[in-house]
N, C-alpha and C. Protein backbone atom coordinates (compact mmCIF):
# COMPACT_ATOMS: atom_id res chain seq x y z
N UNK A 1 -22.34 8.66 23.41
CA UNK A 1 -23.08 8.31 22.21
C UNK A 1 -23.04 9.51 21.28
N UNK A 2 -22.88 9.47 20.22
CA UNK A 2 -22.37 10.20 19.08
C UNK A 2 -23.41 9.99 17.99
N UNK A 3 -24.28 11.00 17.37
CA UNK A 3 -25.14 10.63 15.99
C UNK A 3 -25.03 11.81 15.03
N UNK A 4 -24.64 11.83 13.66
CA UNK A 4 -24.85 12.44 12.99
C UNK A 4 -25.93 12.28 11.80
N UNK A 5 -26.15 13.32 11.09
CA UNK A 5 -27.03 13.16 9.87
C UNK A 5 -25.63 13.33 8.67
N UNK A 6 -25.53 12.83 7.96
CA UNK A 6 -24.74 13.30 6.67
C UNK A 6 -25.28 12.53 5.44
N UNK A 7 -25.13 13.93 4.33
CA UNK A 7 -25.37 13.87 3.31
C UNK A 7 -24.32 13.27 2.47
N UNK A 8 -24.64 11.56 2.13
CA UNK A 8 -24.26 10.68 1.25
C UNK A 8 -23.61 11.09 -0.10
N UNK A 9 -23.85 11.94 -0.68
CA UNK A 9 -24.08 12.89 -2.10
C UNK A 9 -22.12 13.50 -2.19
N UNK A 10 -22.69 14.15 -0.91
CA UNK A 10 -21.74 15.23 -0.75
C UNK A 10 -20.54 15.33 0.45
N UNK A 11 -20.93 14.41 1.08
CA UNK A 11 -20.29 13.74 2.34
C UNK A 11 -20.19 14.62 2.98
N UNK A 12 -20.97 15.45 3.68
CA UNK A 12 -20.78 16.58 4.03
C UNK A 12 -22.16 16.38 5.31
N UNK A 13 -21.22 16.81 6.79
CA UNK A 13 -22.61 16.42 8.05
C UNK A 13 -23.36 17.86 8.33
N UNK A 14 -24.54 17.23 8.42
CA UNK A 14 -25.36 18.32 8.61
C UNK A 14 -26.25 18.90 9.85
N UNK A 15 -26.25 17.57 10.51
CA UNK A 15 -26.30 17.67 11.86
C UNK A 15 -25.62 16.73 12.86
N UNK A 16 -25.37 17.13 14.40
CA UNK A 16 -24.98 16.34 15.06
C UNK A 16 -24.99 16.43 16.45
N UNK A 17 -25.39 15.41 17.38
CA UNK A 17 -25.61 15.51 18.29
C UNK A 17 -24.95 14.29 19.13
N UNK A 18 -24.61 14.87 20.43
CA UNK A 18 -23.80 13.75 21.47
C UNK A 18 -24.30 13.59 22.52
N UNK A 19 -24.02 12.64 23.57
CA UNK A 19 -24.15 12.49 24.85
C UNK A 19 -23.29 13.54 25.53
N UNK A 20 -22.54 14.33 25.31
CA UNK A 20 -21.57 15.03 25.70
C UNK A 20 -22.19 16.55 25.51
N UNK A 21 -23.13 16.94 25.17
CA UNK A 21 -23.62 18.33 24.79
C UNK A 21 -24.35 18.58 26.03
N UNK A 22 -23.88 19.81 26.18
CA UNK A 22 -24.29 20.62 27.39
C UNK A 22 -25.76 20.21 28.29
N UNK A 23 -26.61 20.16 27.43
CA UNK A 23 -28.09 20.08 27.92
C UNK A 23 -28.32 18.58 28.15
N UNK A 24 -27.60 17.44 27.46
CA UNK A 24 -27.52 16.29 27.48
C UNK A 24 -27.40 15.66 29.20
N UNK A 25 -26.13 15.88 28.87
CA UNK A 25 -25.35 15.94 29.78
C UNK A 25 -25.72 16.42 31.58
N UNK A 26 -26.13 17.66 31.65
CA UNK A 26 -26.65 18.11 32.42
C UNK A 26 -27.90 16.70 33.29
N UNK A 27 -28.06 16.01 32.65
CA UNK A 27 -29.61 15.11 32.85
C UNK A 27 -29.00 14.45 33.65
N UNK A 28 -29.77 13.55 34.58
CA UNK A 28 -29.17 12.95 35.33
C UNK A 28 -30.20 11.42 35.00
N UNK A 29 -29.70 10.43 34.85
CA UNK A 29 -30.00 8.89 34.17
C UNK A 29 -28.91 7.92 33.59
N UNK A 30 -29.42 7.05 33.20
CA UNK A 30 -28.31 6.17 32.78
C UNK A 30 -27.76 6.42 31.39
N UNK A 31 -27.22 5.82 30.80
CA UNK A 31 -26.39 6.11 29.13
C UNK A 31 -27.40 5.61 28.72
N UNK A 32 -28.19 4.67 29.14
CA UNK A 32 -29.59 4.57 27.65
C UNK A 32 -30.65 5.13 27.85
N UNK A 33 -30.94 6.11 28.99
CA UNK A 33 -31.82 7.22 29.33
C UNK A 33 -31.12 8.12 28.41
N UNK A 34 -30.12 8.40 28.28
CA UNK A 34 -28.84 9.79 27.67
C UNK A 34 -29.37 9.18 26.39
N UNK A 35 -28.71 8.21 26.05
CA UNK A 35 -29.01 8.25 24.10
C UNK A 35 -30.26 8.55 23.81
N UNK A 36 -31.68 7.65 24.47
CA UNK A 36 -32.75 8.38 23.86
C UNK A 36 -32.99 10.02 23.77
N UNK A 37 -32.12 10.70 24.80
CA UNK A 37 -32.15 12.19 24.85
C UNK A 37 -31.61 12.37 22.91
N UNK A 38 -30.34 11.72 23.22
CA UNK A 38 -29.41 12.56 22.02
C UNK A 38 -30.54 12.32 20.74
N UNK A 39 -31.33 10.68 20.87
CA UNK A 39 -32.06 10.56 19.22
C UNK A 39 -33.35 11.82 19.71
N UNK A 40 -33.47 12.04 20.45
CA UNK A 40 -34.54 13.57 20.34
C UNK A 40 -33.63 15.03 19.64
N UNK A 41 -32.48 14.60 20.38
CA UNK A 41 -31.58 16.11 20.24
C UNK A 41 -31.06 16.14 18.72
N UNK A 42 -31.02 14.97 17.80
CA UNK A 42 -30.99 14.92 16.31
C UNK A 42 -32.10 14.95 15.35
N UNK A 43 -33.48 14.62 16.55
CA UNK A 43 -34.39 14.51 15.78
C UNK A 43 -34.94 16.43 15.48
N UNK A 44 -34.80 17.23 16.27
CA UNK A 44 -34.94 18.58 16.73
C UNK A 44 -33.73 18.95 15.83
N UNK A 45 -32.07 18.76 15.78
CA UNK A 45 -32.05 19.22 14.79
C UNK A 45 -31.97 19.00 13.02
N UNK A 46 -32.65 17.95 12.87
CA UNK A 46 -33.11 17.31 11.57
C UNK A 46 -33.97 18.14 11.33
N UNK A 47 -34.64 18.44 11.84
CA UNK A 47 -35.78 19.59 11.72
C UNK A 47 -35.81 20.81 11.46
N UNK A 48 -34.74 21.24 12.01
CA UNK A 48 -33.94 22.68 11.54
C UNK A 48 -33.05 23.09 10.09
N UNK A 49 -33.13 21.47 9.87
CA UNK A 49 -32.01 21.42 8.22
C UNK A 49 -33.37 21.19 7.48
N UNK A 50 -34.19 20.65 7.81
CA UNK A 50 -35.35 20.47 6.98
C UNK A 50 -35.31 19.07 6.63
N UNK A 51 -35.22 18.16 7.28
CA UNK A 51 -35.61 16.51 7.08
C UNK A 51 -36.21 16.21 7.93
N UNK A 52 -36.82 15.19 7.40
CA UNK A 52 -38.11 14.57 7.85
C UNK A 52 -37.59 13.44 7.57
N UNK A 53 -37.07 12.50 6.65
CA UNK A 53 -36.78 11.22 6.50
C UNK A 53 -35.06 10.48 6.37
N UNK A 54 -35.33 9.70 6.93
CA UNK A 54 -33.04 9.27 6.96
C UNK A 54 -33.10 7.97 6.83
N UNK A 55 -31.73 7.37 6.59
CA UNK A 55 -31.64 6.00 6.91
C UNK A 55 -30.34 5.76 7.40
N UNK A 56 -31.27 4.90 9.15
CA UNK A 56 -30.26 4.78 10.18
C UNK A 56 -29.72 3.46 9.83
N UNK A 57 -28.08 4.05 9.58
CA UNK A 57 -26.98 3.16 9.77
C UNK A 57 -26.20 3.00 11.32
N UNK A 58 -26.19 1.93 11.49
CA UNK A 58 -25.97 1.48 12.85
C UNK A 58 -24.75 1.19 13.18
N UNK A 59 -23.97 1.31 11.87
CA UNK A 59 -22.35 0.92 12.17
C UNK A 59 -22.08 -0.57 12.32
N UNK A 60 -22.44 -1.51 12.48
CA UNK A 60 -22.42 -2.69 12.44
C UNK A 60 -22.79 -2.94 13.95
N UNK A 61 -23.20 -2.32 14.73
CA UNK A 61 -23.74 -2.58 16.05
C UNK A 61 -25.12 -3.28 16.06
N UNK A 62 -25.60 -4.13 16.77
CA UNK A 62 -26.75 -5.09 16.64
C UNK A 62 -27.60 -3.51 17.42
N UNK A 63 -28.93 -3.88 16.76
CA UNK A 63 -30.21 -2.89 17.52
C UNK A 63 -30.83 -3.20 18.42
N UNK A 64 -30.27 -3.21 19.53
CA UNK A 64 -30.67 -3.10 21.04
C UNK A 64 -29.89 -2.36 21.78
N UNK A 65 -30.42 -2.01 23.06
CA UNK A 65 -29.72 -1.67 24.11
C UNK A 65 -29.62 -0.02 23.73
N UNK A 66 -28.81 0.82 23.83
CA UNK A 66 -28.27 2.59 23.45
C UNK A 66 -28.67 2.79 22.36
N UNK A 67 -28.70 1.57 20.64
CA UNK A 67 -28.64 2.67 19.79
C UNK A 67 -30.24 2.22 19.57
N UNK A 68 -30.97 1.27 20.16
CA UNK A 68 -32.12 1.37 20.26
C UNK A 68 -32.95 2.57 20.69
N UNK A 69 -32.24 2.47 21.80
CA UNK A 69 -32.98 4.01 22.23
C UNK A 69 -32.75 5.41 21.95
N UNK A 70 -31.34 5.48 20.86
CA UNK A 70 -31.00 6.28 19.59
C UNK A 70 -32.11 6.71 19.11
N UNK A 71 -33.01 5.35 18.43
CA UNK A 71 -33.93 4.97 17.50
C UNK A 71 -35.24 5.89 17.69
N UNK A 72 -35.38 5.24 19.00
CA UNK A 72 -36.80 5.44 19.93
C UNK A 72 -36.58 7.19 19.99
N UNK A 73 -35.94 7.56 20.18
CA UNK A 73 -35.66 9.25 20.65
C UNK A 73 -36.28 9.49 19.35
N UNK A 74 -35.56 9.20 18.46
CA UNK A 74 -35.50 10.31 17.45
C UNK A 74 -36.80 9.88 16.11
N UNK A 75 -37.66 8.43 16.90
CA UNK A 75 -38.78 8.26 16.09
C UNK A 75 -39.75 9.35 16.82
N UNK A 76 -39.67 9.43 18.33
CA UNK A 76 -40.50 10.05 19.08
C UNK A 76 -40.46 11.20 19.06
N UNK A 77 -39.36 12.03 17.98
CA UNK A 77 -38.82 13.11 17.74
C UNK A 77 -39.76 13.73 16.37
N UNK A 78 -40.15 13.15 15.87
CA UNK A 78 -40.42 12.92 14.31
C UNK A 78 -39.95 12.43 13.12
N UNK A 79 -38.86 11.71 13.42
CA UNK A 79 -37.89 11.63 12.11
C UNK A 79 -38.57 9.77 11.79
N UNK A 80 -38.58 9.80 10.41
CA UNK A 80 -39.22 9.16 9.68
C UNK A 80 -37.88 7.82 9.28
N UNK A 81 -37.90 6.53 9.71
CA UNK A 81 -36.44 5.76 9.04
C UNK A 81 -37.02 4.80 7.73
């Protein structure tokens, strides 16, 4: 699972976080235990660029299942959709 933040404006990403990053990874759970990690691990660094608010595009994927719990991470993270 793969999430970035990018700036629309400038097309330019500003943060990004994977299922594949060291600390992620390391966890031991299923891939929709892992994605809610990664929507924490974007929500932490949204926070570091200085956002507080985004709007999650889902790629044309229906909202359930992984990118739900995308969602859930990174509401429980602080990030505002």
């Amino acid at each position: 699972m793969y999430v970035q933040l990018i700036d629309d404006t400038t097309g330019k990403t500003l943060a990004a976080a994977s299922s594949k990053d060291k600390d992620i990874a390391a966890q031991k759970g299923t891939r929709t235990e892992k994605s809610k990690l990664v929507g924490a691990a974007i929500a932490r660094k949204a926070k570091d660029v200085g956002l507080e608010t985004v709007i999650f595009d889902r790629g044309g994927n229906l909202y359930h299942g992984r990118v739900k719990a995308v969602a859930d991470g990174a509401r429980e993270g602080g990030l505002k959709f």
